[in-house]
Protein backbone atom coordinates (compact mmCIF):
# COMPACT_ATOMS: atom_id res chain seq x y z
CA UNK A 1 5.57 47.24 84.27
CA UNK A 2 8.72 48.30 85.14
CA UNK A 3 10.99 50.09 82.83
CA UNK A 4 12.97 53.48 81.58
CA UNK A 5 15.02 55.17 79.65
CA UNK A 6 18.37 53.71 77.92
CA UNK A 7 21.24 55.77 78.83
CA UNK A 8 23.59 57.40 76.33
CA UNK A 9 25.69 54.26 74.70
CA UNK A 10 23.78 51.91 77.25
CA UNK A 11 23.55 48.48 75.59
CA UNK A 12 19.62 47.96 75.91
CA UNK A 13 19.75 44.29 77.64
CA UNK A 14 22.15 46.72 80.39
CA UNK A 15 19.39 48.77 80.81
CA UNK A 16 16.57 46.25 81.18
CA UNK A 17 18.54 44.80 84.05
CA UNK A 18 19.90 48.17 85.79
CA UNK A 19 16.21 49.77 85.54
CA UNK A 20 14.61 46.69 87.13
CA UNK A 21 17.19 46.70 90.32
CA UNK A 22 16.37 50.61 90.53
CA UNK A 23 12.20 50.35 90.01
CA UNK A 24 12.18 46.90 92.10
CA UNK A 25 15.02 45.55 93.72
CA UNK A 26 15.39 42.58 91.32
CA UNK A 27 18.88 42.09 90.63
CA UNK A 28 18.87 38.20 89.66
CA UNK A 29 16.94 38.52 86.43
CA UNK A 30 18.18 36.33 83.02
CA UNK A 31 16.95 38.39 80.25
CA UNK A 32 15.56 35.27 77.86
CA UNK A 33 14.68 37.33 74.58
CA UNK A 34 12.82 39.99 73.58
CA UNK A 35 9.13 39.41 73.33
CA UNK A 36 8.21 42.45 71.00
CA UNK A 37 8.93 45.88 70.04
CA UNK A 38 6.21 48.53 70.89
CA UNK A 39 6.71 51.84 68.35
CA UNK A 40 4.74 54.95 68.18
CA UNK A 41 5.38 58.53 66.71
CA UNK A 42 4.23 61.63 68.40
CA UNK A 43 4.34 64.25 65.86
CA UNK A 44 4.57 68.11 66.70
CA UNK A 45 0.81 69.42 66.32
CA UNK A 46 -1.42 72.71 67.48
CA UNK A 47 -2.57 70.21 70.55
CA UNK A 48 1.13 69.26 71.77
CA UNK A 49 3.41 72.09 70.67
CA UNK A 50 6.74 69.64 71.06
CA UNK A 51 9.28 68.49 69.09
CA UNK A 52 8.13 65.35 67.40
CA UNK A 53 9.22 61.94 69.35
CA UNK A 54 9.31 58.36 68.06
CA UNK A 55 8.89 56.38 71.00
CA UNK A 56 10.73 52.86 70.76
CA UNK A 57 10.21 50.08 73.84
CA UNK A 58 11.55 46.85 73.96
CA UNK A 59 9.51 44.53 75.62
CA UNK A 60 11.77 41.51 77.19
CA UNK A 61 10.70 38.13 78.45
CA UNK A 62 12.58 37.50 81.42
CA UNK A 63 12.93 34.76 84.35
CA UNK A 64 13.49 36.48 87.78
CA UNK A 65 15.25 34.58 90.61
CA UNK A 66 14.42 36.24 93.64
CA UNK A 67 11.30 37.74 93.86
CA UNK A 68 11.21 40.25 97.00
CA UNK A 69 9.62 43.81 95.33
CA UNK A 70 10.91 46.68 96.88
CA UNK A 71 9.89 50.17 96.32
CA UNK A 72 12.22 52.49 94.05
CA UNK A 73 14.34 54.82 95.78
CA UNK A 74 14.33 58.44 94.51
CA UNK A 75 12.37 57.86 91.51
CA UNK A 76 9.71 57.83 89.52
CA UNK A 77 8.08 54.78 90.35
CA UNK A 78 5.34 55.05 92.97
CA UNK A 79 5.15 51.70 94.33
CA UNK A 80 5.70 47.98 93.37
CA UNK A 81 4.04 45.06 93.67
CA UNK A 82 2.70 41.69 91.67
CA UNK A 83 -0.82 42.15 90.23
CA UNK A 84 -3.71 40.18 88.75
CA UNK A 85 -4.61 40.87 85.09
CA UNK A 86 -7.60 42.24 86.81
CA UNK A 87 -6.18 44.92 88.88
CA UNK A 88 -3.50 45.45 86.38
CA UNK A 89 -6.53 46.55 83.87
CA UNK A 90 -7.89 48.79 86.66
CA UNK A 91 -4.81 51.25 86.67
CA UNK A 92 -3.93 53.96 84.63
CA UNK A 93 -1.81 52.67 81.98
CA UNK A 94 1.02 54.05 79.97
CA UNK A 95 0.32 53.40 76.00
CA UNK A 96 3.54 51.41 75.94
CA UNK A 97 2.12 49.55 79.44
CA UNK A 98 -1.09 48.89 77.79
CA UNK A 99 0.74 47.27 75.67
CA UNK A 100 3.19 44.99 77.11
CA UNK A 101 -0.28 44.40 79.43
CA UNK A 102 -2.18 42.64 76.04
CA UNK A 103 1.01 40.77 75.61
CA UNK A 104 0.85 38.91 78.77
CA UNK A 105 -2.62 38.57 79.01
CA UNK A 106 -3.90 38.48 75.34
CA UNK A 107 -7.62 38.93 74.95
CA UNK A 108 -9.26 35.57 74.34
């Protein structure tokens, strides 16, 4: 799943499309709604010593155009390419990729 951080007064929609042209090369990309909102506090404990975060990710439904991956460019994502649910499950998964992962494959 590709996605990032919003930058400082970044509308969020702007940063759904500029994160997927720097993670995969997709620039044609209509953002059609958002599908959910994934929300999880990390509070500052013994085991992580941290300030406290509230992590917020919006999870948008989107129809892409062109559909050439390309790998991102001096970043943080590894690789890129389409998967199966099945070898989607087999990699290690953020919490917030876990869960945009049950969205579009919901257990049955």
């Amino acid at each position: 799943m590709p996605g990032g951080g919003i930058e400082w007064g970044e509308h969020p929609k702007a940063a759904l499309l500029r994160e997927l042209e720097e993670e995969t090369g997709i620039a044609e990309v209509e953002a059609i709604g958002i599908t959910e909102v994934y929300s999880h506090t990390y509070p500052r404990s013994v085991e992580r010593p941290h300030d406290s975060v509230h992590h917020v990710g919006i999870i948008y439904n989107v129809t892409v155009s062109f559909l050439d991956l390309r790998f991102e460019q001096d970043g943080s994502t590894d690789r890129c390419e389409w998967c199966t649910e099945h070898q989607v499950r087999s990699l290690p998964l953020t919490a917030v990729g876990a869960f945009a992962v049950d969205l579009a494959w919901p257990a049955s």
